[in-house]
N, C-alpha and C. Protein backbone atom coordinates (compact mmCIF):
# COMPACT_ATOMS: atom_id res chain seq x y z
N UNK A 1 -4.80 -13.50 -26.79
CA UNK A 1 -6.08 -12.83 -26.70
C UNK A 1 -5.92 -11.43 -26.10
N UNK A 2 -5.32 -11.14 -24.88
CA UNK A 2 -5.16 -10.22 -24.23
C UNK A 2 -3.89 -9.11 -25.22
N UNK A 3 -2.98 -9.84 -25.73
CA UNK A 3 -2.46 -8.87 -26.70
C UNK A 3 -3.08 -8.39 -27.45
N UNK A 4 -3.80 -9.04 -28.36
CA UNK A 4 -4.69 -8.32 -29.82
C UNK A 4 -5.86 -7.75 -29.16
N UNK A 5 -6.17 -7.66 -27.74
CA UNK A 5 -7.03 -6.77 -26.85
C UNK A 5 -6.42 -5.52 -27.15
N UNK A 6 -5.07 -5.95 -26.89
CA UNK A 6 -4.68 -4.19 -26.60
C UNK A 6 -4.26 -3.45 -28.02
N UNK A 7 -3.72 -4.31 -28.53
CA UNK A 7 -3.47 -3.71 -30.05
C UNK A 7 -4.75 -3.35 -31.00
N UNK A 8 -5.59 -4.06 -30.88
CA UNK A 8 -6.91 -3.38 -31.45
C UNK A 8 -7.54 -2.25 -30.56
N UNK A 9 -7.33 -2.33 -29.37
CA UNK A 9 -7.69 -0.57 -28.48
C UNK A 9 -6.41 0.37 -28.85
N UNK A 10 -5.39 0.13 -28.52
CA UNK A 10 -4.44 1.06 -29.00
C UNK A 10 -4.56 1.46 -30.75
N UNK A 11 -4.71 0.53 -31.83
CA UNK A 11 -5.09 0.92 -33.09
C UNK A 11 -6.16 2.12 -33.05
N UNK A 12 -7.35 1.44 -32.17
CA UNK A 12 -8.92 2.10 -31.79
C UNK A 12 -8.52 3.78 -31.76
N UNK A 13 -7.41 4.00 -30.48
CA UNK A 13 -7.66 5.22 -30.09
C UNK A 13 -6.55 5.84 -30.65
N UNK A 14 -5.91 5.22 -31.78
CA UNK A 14 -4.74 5.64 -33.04
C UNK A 14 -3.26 6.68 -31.63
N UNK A 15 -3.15 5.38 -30.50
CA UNK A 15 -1.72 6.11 -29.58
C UNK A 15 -0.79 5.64 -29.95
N UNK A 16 0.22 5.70 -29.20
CA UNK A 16 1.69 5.25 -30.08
C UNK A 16 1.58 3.45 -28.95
N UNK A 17 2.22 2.66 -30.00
CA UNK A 17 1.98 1.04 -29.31
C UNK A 17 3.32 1.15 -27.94
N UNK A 18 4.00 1.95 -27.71
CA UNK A 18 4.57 1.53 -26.71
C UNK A 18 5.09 3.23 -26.15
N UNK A 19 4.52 3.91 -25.42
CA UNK A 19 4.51 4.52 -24.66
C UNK A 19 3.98 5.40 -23.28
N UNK A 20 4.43 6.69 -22.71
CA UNK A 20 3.43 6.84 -21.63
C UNK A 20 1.80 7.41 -21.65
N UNK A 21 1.16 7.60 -22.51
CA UNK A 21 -0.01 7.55 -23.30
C UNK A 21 -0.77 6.76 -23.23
N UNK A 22 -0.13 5.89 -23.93
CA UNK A 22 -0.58 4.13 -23.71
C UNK A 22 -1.20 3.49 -22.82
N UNK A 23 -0.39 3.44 -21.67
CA UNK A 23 0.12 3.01 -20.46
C UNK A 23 -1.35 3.48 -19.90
N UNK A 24 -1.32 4.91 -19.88
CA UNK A 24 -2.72 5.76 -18.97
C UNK A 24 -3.67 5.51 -19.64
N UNK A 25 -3.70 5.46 -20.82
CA UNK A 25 -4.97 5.40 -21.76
C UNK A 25 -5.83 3.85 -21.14
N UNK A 26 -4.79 2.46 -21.43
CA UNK A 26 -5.29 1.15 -20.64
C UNK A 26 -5.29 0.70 -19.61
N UNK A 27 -4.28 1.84 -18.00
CA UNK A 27 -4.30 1.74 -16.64
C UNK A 27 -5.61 1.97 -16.84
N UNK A 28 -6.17 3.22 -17.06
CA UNK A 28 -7.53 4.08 -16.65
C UNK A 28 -8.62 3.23 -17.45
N UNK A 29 -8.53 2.22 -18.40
CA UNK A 29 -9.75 1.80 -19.08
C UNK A 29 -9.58 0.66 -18.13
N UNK A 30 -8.86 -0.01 -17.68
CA UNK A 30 -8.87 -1.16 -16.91
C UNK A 30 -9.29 -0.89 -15.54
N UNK A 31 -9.09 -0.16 -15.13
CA UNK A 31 -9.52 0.32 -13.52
C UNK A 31 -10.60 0.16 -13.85
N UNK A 32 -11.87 0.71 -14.92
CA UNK A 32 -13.61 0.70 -14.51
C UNK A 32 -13.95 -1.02 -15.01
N UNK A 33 -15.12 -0.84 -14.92
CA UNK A 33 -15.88 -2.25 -14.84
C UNK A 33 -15.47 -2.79 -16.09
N UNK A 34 -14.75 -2.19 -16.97
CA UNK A 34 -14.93 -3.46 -18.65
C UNK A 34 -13.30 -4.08 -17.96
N UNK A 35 -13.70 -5.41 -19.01
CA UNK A 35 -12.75 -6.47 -18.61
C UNK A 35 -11.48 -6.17 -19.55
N UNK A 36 -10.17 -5.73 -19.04
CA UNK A 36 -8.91 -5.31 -19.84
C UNK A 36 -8.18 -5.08 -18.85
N UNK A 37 -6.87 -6.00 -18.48
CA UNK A 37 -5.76 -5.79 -17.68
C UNK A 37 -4.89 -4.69 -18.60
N UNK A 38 -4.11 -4.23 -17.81
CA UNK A 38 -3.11 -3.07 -17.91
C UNK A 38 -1.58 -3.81 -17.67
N UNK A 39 -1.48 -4.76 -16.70
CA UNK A 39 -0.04 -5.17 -16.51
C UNK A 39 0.11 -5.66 -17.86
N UNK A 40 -0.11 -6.18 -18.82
CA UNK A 40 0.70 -6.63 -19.93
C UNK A 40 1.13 -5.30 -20.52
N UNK A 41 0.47 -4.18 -20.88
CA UNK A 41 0.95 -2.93 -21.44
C UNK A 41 2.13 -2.38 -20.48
N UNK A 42 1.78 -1.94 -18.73
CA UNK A 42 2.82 -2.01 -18.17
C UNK A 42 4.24 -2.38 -18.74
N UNK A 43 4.51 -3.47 -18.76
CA UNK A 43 5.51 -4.66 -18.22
C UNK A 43 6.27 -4.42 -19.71
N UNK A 44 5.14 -3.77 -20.79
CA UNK A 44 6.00 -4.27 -22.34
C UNK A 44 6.47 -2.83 -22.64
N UNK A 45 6.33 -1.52 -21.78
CA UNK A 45 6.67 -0.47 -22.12
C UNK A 45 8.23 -0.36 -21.44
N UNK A 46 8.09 -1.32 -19.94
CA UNK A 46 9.06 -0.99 -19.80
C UNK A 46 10.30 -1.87 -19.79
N UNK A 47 10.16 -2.83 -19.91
CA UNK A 47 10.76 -4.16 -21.04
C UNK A 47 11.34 -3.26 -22.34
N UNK A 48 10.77 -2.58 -23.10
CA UNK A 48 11.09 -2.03 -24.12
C UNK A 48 12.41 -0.86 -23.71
N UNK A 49 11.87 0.10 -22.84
CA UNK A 49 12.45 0.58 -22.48
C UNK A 49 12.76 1.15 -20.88
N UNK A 50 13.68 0.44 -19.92
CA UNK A 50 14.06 0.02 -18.60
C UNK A 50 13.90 1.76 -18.43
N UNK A 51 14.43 2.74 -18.54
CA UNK A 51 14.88 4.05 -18.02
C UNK A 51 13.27 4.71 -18.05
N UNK A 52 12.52 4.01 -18.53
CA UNK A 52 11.09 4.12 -18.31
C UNK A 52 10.48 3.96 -16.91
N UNK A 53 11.34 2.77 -15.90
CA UNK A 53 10.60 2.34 -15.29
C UNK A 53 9.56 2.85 -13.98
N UNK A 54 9.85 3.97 -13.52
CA UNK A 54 9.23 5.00 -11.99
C UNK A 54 8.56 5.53 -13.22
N UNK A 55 8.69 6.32 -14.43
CA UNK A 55 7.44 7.18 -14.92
C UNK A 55 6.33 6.47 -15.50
N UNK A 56 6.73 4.96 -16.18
CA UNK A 56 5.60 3.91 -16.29
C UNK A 56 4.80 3.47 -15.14
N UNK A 57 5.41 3.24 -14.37
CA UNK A 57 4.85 2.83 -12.49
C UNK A 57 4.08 3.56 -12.11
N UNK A 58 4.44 5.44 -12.24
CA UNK A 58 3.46 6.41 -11.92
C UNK A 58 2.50 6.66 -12.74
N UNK A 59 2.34 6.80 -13.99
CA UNK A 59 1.27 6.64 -14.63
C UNK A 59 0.69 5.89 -15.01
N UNK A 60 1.03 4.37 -15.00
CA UNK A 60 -0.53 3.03 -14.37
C UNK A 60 -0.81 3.68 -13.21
N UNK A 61 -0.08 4.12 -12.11
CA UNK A 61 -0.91 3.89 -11.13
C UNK A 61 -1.91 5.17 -10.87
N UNK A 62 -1.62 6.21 -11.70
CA UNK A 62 -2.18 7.49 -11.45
C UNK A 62 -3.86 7.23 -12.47
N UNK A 63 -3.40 6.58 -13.45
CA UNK A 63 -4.06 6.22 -14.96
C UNK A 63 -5.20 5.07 -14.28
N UNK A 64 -4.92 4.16 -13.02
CA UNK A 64 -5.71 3.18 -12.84
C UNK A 64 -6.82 3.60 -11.35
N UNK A 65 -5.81 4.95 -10.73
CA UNK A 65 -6.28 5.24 -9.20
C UNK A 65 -7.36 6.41 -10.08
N UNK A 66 -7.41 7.03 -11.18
CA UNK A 66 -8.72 7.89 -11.46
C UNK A 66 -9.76 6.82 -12.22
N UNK A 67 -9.34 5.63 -12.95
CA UNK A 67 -10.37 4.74 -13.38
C UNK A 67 -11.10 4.45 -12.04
N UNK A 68 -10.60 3.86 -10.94
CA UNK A 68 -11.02 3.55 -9.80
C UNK A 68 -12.02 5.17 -9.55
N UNK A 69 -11.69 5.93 -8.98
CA UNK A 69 -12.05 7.22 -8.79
C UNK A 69 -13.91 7.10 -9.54
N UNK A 70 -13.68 6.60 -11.18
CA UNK A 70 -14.45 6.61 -11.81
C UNK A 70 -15.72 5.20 -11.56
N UNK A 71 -14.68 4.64 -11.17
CA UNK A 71 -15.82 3.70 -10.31
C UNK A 71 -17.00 4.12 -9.36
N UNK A 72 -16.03 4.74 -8.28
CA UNK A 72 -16.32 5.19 -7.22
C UNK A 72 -17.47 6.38 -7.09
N UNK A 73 -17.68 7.34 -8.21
CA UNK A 73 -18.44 8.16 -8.31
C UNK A 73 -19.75 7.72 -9.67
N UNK A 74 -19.80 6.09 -10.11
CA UNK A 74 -20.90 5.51 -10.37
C UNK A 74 -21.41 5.01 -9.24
N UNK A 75 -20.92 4.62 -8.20
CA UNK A 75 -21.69 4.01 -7.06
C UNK A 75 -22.14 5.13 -6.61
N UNK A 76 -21.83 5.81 -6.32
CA UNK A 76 -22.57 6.95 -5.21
C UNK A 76 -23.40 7.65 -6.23
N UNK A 77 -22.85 7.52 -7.25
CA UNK A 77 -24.80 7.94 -8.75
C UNK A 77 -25.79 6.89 -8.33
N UNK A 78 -25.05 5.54 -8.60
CA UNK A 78 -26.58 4.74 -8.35
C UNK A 78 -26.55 4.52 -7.35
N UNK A 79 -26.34 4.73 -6.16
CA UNK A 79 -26.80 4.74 -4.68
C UNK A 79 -28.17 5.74 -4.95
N UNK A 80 -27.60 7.21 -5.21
CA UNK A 80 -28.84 8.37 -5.11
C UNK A 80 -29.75 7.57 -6.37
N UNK A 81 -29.53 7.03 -7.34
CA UNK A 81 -30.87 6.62 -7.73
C UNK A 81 -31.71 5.49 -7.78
N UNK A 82 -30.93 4.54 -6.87
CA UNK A 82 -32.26 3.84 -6.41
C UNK A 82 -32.49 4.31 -4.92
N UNK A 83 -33.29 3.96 -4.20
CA UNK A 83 -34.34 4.13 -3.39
C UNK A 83 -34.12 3.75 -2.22
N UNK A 84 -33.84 2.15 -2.55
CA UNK A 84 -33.76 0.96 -1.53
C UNK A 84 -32.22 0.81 -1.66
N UNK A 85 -32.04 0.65 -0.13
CA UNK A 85 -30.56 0.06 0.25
C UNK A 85 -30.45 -1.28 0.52
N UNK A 86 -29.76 -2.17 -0.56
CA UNK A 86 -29.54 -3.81 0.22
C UNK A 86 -28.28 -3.80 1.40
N UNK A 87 -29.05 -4.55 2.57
CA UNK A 87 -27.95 -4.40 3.25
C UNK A 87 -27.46 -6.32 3.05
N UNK A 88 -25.98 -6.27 2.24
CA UNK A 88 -25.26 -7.63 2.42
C UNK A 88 -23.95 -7.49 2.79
N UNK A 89 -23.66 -8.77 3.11
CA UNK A 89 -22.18 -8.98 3.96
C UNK A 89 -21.38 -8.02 3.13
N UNK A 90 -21.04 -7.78 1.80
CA UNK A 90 -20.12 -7.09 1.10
C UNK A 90 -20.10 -5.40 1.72
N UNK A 91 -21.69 -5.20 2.07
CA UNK A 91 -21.78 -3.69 2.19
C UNK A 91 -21.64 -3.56 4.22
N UNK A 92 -21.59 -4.54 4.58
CA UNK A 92 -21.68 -4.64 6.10
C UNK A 92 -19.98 -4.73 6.20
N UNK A 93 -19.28 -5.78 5.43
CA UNK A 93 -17.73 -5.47 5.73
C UNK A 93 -17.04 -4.24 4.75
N UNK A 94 -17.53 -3.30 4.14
CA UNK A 94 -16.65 -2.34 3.73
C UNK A 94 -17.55 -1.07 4.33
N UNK A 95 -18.52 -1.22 5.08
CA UNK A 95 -18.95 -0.11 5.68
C UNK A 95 -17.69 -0.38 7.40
N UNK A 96 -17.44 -1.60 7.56
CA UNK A 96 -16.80 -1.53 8.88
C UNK A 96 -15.34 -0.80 8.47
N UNK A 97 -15.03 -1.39 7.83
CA UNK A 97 -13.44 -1.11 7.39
C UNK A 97 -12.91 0.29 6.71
N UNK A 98 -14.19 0.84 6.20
CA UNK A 98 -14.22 1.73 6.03
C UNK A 98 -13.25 2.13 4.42
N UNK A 99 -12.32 3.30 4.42
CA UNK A 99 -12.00 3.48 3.30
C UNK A 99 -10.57 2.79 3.10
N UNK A 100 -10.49 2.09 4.17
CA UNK A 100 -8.93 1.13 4.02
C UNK A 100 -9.41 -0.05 3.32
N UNK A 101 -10.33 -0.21 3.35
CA UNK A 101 -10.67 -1.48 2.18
C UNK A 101 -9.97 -1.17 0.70
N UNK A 102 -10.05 0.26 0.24
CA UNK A 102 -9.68 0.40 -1.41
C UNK A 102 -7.90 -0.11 -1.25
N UNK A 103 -7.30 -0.37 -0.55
CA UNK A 103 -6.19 -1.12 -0.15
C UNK A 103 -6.38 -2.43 -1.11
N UNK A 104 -7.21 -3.02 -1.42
CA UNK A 104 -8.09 -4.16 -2.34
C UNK A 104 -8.45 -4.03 -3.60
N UNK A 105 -8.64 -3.15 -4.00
CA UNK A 105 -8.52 -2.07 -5.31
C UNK A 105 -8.20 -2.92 -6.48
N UNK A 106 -6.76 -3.37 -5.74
CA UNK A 106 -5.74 -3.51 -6.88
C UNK A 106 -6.08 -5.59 -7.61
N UNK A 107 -6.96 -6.06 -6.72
CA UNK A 107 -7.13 -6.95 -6.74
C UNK A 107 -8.19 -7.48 -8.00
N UNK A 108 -7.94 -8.50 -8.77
CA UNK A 108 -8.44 -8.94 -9.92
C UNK A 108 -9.92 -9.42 -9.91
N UNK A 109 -10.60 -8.86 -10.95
CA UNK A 109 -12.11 -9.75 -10.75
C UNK A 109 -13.21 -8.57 -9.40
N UNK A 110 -12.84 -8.47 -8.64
CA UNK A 110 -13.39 -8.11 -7.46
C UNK A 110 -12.52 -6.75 -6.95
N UNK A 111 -11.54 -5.79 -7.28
CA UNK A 111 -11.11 -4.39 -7.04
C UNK A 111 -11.91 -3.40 -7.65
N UNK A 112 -12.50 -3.72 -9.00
CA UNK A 112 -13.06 -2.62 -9.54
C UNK A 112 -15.02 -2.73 -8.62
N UNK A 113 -15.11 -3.44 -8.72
CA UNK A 113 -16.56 -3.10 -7.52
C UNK A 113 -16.66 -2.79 -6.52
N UNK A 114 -15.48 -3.27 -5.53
CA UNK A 114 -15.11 -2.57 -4.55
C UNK A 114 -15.22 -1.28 -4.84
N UNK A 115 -14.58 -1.02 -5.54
CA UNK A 115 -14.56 0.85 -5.67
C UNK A 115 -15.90 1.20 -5.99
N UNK A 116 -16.42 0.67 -6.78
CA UNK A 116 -17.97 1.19 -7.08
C UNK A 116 -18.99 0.56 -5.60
N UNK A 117 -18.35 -0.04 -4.95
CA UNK A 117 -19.78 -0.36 -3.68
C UNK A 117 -18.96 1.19 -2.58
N UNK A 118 -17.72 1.45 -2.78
CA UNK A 118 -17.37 2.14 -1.84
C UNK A 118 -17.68 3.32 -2.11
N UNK A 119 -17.97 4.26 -3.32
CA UNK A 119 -19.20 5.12 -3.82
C UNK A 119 -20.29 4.93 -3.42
N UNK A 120 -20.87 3.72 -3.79
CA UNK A 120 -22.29 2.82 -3.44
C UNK A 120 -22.50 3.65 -1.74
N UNK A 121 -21.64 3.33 -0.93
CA UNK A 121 -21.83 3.31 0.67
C UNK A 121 -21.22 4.80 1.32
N UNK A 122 -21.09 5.42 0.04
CA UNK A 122 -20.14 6.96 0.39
C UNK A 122 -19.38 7.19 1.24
N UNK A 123 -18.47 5.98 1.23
CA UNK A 123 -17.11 6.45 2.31
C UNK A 123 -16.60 7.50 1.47
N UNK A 124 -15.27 7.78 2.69
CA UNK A 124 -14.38 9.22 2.55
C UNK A 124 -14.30 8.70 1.13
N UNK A 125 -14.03 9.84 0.45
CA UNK A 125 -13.89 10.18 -0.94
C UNK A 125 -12.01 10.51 -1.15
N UNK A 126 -11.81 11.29 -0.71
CA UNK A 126 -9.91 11.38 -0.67
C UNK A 126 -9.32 10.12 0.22
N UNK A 127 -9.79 10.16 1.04
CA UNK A 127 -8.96 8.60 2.25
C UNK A 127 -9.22 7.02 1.25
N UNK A 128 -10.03 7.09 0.42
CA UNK A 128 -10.83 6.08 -0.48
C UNK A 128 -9.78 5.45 -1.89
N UNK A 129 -9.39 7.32 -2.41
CA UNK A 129 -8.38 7.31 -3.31
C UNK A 129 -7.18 7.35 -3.12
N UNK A 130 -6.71 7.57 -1.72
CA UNK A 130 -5.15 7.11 -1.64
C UNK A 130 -4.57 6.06 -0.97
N UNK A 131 -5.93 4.94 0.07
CA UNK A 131 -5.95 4.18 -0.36
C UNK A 131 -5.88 3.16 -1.38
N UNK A 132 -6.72 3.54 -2.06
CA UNK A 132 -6.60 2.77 -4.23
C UNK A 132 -5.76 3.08 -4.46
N UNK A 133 -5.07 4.10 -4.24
CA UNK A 133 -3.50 4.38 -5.05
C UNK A 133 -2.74 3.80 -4.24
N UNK A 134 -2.67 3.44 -3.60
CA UNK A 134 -1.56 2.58 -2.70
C UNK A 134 -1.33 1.18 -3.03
N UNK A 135 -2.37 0.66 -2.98
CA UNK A 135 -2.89 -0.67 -3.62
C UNK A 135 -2.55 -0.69 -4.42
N UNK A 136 -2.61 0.21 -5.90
CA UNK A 136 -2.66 -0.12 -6.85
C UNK A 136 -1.11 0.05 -7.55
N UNK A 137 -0.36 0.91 -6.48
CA UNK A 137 0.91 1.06 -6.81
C UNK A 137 1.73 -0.41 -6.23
N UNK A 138 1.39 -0.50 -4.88
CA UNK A 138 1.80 -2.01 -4.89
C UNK A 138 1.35 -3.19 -6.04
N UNK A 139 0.40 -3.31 -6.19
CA UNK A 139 0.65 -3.84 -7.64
C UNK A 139 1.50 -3.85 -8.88
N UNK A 140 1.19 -2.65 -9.34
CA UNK A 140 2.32 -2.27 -10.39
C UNK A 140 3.64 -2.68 -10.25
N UNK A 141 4.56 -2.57 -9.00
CA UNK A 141 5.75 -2.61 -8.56
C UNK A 141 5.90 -4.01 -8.39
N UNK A 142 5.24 -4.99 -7.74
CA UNK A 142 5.28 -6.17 -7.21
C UNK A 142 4.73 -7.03 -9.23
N UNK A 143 3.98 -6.85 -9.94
CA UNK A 143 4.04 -7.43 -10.78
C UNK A 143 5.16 -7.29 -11.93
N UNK A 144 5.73 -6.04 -12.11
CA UNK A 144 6.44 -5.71 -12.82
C UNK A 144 7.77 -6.31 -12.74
N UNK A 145 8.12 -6.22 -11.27
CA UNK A 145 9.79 -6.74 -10.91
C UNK A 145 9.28 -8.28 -10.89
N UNK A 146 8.20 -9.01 -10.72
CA UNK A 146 8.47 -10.25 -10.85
C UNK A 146 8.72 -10.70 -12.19
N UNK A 147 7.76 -9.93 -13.16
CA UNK A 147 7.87 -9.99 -14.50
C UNK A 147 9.40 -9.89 -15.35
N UNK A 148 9.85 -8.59 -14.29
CA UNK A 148 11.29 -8.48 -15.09
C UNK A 148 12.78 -9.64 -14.65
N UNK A 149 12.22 -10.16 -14.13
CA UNK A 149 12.60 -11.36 -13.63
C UNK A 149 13.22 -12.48 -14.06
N UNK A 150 11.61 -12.92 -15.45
CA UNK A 150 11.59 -14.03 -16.12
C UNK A 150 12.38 -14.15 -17.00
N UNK A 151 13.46 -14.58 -17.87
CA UNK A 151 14.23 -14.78 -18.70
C UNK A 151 13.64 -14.43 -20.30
N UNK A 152 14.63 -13.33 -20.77
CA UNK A 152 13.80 -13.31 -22.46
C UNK A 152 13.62 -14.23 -23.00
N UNK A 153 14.58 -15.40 -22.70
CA UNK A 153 14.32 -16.20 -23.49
C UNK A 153 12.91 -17.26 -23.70
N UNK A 154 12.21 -16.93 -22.28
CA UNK A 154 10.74 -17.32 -21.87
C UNK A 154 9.56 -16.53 -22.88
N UNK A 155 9.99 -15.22 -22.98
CA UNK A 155 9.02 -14.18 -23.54
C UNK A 155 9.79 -14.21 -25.14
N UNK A 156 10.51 -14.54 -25.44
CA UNK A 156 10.59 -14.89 -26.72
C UNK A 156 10.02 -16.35 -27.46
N UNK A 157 9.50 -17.06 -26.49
CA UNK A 157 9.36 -18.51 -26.63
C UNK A 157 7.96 -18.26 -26.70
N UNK A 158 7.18 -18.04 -25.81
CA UNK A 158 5.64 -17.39 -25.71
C UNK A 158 5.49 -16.79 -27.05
N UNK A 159 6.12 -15.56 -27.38
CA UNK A 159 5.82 -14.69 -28.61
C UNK A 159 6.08 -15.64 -29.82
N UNK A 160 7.04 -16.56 -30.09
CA UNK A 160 7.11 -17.78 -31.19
C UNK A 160 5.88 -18.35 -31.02
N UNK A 161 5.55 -18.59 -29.90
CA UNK A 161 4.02 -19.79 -29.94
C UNK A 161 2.41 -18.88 -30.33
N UNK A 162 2.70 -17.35 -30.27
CA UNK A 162 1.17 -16.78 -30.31
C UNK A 162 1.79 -16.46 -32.05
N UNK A 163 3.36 -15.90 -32.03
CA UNK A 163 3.08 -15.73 -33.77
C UNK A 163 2.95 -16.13 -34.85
């Protein structure tokens, strides 16, 4: 499912299926609110090609820390346009913690709102994003080397069973 995700967006936006293009084009669509991971594009660019691996790393994480970014400056839009402020536990613990929360960023399901409540609550704006980039580079690095890990013969076995 998540493959023919990306191959019908990569077809979509006619980029090349395995390069650094790629990579930024689905870091940065995956960072905002629509549902599309980036580590499978990651992991297959540089699987493909290893001497890839620090300029693939830097551009997910540059490609996913401005999607975030893009989060971050819808919250602080719809902050100024509604009216009323809810105050809940979510906005009471990232108003304490401040902009070290986007440290969380990188986290599935629940990183990309973070970034949009941390707009929402207008923390620091630069301390916010290199936070998220930190996060999000630990990610990249920590999923990738576990990934490169697994035996081809695993990821050739998987690819027999989806083809």
């Amino acid at each position: 499912m998540i493959a023919s995700t990306i191959a019908w967006l990569l077809h979509l936006l006619a980029a090349p299926e395995v390069g650094l293009t790629s990579v930024f084009i689905i870091s940065f669509i995956s960072a905002t609110l629509l549902p599309l991971g980036s580590e499978p594009a990651v992991f297959a660019v540089i699987k493909a090609n290893a001497a890839l691996f620090w300029p693939v790393i830097a551009v997910a994480t540059v490609g996913n820390t401005l999607g975030g970014a893009v989060d971050y400056w819808m919250g602080y839009r719809a902050k100024q346009a509604f009216a009323r402020e809810r105050d809940t536990r979510w906005f009471r613990w990232l108003a304490r913690y401040g902009a070290k929360t986007m440290l969380l960023a990188w986290l599935p399901g629940i990183g990309d709102p973070l970034c949009t409540l941390a707009g929402w609550l207008k923390l620091p704006f630069w301390p916010s994003i290199a936070y998220m980039a930190l996060g999000k580079l630990a990610r990249y690095l920590s999923m990738t080397v576990l990934l490169l890990h697994v035996p081809d013969g695993v990821w050739r076995g998987i690819a027999h069973m989806l083809g």
